[in-house]
PDB file of N, CA and C in Angstrom:
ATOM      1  N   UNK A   1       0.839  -1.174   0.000  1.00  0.00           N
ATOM      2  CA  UNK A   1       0.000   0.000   0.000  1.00  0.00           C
ATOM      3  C   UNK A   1       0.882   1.234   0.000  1.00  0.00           C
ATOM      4  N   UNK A   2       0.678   2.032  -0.736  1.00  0.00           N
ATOM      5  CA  UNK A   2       1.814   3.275  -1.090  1.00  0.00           C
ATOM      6  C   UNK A   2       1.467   4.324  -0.610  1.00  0.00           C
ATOM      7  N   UNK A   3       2.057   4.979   0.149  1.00  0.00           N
ATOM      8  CA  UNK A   3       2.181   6.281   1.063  1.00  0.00           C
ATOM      9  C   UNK A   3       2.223   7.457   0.312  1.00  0.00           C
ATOM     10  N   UNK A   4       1.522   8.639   1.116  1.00  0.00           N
ATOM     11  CA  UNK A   4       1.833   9.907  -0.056  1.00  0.00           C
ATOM     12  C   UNK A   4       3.951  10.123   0.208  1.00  0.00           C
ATOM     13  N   UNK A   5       4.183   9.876  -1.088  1.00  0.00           N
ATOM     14  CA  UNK A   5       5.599  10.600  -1.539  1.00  0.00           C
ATOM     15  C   UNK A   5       6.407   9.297  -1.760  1.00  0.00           C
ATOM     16  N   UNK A   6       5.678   7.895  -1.160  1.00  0.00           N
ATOM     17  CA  UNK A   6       6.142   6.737  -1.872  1.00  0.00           C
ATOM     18  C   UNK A   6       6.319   6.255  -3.583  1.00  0.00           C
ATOM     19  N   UNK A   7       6.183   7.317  -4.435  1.00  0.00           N
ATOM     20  CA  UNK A   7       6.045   6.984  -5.933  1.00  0.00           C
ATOM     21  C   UNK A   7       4.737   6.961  -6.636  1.00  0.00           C
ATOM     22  N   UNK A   8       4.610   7.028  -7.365  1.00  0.00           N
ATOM     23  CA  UNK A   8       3.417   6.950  -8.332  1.00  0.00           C
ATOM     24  C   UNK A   8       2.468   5.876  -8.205  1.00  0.00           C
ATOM     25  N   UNK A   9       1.293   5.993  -8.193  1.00  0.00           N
ATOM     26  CA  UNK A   9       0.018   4.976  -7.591  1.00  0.00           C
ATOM     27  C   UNK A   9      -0.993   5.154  -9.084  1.00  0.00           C
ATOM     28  N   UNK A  10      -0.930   4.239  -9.859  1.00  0.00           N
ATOM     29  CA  UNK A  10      -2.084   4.413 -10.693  1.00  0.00           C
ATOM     30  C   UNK A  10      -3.186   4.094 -10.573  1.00  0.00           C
ATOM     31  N   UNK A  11      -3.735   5.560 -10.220  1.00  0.00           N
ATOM     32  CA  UNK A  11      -5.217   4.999  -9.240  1.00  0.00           C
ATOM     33  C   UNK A  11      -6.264   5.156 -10.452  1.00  0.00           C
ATOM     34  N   UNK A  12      -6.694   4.544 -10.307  1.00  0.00           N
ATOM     35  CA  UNK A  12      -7.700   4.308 -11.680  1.00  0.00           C
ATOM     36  C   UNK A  12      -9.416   4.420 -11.231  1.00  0.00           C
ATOM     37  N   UNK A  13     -10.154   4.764 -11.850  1.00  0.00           N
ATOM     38  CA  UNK A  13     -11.656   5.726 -11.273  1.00  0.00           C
ATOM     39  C   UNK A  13     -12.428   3.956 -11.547  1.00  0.00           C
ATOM     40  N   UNK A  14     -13.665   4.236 -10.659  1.00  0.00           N
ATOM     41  CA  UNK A  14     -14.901   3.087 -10.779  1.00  0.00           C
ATOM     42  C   UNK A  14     -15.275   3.306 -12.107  1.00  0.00           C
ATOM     43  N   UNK A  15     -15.331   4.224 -12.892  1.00  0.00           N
ATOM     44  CA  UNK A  15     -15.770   4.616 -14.021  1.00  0.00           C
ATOM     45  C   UNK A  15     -15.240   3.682 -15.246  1.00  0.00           C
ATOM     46  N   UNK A  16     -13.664   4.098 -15.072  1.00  0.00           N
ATOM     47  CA  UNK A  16     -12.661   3.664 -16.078  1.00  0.00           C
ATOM     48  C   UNK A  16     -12.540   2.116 -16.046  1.00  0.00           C
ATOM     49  N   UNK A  17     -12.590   1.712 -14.529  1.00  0.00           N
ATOM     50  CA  UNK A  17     -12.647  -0.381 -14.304  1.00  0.00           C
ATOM     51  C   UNK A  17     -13.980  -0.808 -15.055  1.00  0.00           C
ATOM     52  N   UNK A  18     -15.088  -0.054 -15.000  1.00  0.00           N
ATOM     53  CA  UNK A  18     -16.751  -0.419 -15.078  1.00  0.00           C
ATOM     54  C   UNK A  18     -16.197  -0.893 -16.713  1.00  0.00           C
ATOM     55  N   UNK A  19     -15.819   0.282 -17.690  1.00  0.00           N
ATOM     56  CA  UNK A  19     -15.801   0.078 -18.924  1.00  0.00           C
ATOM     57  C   UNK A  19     -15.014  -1.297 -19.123  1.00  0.00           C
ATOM     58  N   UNK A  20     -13.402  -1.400 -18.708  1.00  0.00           N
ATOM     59  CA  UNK A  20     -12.850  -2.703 -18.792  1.00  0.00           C
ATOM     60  C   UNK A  20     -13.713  -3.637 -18.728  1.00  0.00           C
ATOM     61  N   UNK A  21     -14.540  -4.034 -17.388  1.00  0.00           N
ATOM     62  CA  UNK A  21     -14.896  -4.769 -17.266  1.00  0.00           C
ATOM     63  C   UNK A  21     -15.969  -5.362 -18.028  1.00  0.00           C
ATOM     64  N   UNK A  22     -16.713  -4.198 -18.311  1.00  0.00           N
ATOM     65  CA  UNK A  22     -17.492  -4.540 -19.209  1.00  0.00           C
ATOM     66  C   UNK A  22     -17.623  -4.848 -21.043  1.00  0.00           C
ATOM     67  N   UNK A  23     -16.323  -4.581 -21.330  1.00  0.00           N
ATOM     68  CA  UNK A  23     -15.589  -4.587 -22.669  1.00  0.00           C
ATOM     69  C   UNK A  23     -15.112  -5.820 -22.822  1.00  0.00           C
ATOM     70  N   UNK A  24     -14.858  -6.656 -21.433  1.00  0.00           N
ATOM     71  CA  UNK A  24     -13.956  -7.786 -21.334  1.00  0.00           C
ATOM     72  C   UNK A  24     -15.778  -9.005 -21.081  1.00  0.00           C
ATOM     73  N   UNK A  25     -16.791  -8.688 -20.443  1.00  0.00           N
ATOM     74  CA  UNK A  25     -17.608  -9.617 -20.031  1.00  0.00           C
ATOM     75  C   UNK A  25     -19.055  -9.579 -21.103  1.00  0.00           C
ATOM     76  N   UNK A  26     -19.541  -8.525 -21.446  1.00  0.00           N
ATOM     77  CA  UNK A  26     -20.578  -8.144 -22.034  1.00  0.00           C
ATOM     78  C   UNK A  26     -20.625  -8.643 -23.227  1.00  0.00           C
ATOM     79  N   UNK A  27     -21.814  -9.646 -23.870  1.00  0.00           N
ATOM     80  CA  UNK A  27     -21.674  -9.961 -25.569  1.00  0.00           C
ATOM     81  C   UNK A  27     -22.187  -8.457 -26.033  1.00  0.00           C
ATOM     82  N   UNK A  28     -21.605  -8.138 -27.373  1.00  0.00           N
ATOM     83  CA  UNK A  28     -22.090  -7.468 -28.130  1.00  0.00           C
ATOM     84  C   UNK A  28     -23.869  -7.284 -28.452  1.00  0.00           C
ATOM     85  N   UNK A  29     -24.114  -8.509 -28.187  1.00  0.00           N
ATOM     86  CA  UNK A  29     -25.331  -8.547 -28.268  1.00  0.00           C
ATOM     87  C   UNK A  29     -26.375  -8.327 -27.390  1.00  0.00           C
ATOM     88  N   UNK A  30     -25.941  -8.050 -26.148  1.00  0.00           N
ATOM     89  CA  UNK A  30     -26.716  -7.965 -25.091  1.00  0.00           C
ATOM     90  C   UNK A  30     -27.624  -6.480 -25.027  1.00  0.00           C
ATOM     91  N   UNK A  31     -28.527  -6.728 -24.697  1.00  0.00           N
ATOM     92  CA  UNK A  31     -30.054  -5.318 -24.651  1.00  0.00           C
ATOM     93  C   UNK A  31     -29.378  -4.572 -23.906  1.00  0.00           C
ATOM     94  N   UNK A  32     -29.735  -3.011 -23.776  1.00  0.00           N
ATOM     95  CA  UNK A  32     -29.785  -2.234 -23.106  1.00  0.00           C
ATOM     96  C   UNK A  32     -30.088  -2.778 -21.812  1.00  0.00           C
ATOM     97  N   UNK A  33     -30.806  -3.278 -21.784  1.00  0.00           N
ATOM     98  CA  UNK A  33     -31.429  -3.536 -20.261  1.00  0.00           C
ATOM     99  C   UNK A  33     -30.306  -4.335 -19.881  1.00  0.00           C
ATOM    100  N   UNK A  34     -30.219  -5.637 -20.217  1.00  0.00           N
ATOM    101  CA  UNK A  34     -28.885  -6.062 -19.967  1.00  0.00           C
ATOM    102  C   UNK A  34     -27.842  -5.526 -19.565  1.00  0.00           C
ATOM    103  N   UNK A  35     -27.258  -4.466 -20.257  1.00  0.00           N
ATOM    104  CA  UNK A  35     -26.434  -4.127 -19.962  1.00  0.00           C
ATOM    105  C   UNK A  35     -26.501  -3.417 -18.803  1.00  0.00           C
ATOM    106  N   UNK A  36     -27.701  -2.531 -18.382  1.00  0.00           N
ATOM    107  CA  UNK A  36     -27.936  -1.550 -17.122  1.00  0.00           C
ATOM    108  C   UNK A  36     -27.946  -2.389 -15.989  1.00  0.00           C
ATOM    109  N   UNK A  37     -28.387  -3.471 -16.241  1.00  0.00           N
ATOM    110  CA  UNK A  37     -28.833  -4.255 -15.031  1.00  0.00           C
ATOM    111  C   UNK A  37     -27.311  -4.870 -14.950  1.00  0.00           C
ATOM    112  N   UNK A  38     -26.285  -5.062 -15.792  1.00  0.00           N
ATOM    113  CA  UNK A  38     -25.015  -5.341 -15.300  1.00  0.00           C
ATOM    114  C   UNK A  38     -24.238  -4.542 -14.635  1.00  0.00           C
ATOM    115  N   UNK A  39     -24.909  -3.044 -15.472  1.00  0.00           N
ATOM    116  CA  UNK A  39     -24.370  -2.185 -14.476  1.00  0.00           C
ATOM    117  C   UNK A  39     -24.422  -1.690 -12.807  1.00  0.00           C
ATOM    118  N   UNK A  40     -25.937  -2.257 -12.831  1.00  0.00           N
ATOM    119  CA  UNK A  40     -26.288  -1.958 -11.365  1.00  0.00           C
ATOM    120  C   UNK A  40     -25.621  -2.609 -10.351  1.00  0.00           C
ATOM    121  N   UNK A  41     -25.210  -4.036 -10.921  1.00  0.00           N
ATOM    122  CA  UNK A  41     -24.601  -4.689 -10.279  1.00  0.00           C
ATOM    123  C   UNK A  41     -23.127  -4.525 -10.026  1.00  0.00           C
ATOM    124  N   UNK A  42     -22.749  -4.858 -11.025  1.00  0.00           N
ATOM    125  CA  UNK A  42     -20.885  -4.331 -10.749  1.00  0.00           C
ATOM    126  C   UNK A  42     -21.416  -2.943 -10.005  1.00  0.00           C
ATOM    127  N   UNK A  43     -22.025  -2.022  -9.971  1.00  0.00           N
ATOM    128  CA  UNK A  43     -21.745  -0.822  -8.724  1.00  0.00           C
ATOM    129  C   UNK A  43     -22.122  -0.868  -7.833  1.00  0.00           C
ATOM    130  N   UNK A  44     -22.857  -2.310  -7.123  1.00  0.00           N
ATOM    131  CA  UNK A  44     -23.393  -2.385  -6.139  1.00  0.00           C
ATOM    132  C   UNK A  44     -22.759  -3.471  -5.343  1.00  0.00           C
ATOM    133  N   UNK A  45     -21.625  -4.313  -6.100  1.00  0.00           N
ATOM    134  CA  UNK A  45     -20.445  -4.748  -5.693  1.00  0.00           C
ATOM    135  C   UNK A  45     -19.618  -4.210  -5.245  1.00  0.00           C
ATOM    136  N   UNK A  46     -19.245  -3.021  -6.028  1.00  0.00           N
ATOM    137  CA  UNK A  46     -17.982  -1.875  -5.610  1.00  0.00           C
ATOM    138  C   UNK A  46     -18.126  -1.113  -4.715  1.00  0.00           C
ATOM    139  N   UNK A  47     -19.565  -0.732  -4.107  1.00  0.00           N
ATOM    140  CA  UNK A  47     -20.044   0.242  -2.917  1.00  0.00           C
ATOM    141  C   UNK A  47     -20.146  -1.066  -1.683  1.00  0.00           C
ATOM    142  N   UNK A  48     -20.189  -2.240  -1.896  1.00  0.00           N
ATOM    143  CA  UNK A  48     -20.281  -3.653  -0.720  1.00  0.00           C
ATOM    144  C   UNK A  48     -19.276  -3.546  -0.645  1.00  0.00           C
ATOM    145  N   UNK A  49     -17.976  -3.858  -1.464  1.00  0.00           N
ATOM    146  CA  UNK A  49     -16.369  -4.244  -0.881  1.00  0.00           C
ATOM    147  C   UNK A  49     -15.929  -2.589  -0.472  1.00  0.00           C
ATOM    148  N   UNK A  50     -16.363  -1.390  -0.949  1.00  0.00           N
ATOM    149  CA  UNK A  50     -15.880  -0.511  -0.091  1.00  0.00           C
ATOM    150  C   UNK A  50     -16.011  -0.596   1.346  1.00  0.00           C
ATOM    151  N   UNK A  51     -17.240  -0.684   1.890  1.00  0.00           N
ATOM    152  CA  UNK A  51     -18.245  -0.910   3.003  1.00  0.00           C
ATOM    153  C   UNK A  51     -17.515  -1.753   3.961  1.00  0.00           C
ATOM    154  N   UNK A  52     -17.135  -3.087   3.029  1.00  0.00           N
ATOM    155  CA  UNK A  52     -16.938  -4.008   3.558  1.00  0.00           C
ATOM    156  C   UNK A  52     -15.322  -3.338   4.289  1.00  0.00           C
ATOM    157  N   UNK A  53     -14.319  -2.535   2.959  1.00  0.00           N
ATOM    158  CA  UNK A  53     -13.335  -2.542   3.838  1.00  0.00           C
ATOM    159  C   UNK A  53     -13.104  -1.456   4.477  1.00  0.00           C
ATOM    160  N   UNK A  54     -13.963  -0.546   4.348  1.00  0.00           N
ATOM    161  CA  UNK A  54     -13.827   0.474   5.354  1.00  0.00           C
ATOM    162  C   UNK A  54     -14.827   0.981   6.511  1.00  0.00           C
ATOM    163  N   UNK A  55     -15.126  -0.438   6.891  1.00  0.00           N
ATOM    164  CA  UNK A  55     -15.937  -0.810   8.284  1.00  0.00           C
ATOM    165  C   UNK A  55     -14.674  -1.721   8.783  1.00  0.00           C
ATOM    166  N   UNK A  56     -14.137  -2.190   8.169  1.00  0.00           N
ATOM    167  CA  UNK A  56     -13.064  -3.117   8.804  1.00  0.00           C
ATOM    168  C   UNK A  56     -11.974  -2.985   8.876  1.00  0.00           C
ATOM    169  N   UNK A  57     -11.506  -2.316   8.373  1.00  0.00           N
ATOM    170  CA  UNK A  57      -9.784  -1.612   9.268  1.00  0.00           C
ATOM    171  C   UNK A  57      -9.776  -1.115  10.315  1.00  0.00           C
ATOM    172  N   UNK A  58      -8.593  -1.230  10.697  1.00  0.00           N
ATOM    173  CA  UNK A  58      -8.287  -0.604  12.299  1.00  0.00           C
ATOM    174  C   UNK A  58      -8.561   1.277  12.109  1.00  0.00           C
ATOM    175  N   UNK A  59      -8.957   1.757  13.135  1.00  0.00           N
ATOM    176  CA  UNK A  59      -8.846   3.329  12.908  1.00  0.00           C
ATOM    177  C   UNK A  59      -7.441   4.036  12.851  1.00  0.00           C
ATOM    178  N   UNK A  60      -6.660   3.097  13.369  1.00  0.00           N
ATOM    179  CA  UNK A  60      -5.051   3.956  13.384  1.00  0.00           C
ATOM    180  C   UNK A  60      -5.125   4.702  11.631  1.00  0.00           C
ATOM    181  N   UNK A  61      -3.962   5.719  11.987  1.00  0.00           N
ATOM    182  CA  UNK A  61      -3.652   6.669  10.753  1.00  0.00           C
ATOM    183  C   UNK A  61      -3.011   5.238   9.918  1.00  0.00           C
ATOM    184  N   UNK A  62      -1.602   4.407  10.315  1.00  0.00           N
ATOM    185  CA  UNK A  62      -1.166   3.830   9.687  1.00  0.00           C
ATOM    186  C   UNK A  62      -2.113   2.580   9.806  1.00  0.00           C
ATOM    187  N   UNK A  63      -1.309   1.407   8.603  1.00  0.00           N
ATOM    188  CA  UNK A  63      -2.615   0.350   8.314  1.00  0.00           C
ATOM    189  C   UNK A  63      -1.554  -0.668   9.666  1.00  0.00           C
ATOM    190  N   UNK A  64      -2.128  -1.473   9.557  1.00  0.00           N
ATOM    191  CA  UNK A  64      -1.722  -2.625  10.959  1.00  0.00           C
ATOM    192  C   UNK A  64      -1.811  -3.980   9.771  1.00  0.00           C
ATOM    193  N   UNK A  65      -0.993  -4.625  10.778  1.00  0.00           N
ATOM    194  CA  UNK A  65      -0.545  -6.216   9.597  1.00  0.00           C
ATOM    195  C   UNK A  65      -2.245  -6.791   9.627  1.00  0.00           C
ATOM    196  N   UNK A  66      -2.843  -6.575  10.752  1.00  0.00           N
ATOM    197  CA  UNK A  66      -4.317  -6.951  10.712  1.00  0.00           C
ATOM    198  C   UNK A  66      -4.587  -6.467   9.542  1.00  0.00           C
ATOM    199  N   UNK A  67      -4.903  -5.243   8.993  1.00  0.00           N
ATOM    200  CA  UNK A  67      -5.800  -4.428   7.977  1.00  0.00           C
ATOM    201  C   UNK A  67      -4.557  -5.157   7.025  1.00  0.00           C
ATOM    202  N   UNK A  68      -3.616  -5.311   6.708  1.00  0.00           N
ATOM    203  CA  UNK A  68      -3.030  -5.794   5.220  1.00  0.00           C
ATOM    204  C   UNK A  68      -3.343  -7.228   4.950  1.00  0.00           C
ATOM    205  N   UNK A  69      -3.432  -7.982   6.411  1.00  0.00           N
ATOM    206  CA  UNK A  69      -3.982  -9.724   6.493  1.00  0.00           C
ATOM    207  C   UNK A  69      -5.619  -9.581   5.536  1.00  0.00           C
ATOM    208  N   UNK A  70      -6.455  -8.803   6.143  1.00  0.00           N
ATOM    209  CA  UNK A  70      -7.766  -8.253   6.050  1.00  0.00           C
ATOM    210  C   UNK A  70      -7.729  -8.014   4.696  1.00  0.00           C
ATOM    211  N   UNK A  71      -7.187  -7.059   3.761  1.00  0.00           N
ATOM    212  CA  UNK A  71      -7.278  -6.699   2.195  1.00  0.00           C
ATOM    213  C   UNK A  71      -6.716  -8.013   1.694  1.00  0.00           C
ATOM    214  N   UNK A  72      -5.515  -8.809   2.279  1.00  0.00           N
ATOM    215  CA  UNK A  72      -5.371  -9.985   1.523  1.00  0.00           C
ATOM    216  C   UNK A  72      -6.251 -11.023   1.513  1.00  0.00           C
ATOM    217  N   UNK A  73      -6.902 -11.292   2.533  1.00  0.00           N
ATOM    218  CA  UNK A  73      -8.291 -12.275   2.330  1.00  0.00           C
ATOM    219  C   UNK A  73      -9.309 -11.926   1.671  1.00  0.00           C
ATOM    220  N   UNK A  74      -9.352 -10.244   1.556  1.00  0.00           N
ATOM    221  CA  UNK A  74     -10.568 -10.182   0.881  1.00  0.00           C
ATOM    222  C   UNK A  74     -10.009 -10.265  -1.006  1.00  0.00           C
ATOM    223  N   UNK A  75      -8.302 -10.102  -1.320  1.00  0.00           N
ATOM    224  CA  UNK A  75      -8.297 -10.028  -2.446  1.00  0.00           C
ATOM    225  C   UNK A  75      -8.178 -11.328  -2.710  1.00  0.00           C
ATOM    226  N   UNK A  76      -7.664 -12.775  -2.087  1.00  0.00           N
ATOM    227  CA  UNK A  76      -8.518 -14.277  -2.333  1.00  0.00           C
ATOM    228  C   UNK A  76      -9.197 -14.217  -2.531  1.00  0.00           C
ATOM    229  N   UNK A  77     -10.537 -14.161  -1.853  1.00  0.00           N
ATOM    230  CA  UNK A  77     -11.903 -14.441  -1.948  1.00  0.00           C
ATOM    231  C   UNK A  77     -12.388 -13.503  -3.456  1.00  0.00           C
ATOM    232  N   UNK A  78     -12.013 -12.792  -3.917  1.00  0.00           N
ATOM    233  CA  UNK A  78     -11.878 -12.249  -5.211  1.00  0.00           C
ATOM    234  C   UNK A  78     -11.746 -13.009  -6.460  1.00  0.00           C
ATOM    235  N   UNK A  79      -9.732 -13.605  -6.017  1.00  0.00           N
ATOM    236  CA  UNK A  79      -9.406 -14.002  -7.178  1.00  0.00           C
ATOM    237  C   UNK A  79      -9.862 -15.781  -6.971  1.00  0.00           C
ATOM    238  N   UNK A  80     -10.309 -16.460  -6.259  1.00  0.00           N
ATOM    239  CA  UNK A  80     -11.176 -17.487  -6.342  1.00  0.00           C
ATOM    240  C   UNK A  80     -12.386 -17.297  -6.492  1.00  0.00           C
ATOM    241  N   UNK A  81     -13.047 -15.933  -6.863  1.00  0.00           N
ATOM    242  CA  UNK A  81     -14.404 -16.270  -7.709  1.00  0.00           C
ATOM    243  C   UNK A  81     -14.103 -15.928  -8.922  1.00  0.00           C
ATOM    244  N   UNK A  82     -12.766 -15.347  -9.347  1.00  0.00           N
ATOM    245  CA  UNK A  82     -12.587 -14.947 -11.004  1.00  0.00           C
ATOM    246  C   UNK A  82     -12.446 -16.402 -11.729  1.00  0.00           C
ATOM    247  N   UNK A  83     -11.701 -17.005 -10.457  1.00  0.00           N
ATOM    248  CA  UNK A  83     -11.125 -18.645 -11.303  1.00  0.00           C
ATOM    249  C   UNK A  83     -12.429 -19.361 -11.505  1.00  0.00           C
ATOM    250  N   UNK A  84     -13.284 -19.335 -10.112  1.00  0.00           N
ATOM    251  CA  UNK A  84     -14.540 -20.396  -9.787  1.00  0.00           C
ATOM    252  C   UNK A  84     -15.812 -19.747 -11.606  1.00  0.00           C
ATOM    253  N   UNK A  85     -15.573 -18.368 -11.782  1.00  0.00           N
ATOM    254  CA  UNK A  85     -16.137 -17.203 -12.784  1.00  0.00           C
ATOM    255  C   UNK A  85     -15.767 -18.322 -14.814  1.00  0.00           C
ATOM    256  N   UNK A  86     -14.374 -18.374 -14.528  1.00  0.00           N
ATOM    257  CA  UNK A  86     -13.879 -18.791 -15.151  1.00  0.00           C
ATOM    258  C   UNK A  86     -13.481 -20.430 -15.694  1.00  0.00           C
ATOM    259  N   UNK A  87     -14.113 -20.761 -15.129  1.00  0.00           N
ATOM    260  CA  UNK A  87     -14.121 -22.742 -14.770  1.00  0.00           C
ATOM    261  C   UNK A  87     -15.659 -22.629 -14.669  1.00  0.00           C
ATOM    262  N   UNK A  88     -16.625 -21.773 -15.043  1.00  0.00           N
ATOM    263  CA  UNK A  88     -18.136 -22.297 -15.368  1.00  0.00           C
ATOM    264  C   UNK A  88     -18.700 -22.576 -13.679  1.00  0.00           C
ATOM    265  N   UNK A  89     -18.045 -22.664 -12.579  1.00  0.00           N
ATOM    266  CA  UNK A  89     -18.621 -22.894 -11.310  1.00  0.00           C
ATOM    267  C   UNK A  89     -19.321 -21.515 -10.770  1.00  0.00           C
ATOM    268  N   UNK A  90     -19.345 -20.518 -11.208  1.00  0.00           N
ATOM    269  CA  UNK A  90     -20.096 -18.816 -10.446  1.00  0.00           C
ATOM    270  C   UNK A  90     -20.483 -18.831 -11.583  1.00  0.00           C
TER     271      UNK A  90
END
C-alpha cells in the first residue's frame, strides 16, 4: 500500500474499471437492459467491498498487519471467484 511521496500509484476511477470490465464480459449482443442491469450490479459490488473494507480496518492513521492480512483475504476471496467465474462454477 503506497504512502503519499512513496512513488506513483495508478489509481484508476470506478468509471474507467466499469468500462474494462465490461468490454472484457458483455456480448455485443446484449439489450440495453442487460447491460444496465449489469451495471447496477458491478456498482453495487464496488459500494459492498468498499463498506466491507472500510468498516473493517483498524482506525489507526497507519494500516496494521491486521488491515493488510484483512485486504489480503478479501483479495482471495476475489481471485477465487474470477477462477470459480472462469471454470463455469459462479
Amino acid at each position: 500500500m503506497g504512502r503519499a511521496g512513496e512513488g506513483r500509484v495508478n489509481r484508476k476511477t470506478l468509471f474507467e474499471e466499469w468500462f474494462a470490465f465490461a468490454a472484457a464480459v458483455i456480448p455485443e449482443q446484449a439489450t440495453d437492459v442487460q447491460r444496465r442491469e449489469m451495471r447496477r450490479a458491478w456498482y453495487a459490488g464496488a459500494a459492498t467491498l468498499f463498506s466491507i473494507i472500510t468498516s473493517g480496518l483498524d482506525p489507526d492513521a497507519e494500516s496494521t498487519e491486521a488491515d493488510l492480512a484483512y485486504l489480503d483475504s478479501l483479495n482471495k476471496e476475489l481471485e477465487k471467484f474470477a477462477i470459480d467465474v472462469g471454470e463455469g462454477r459462479a
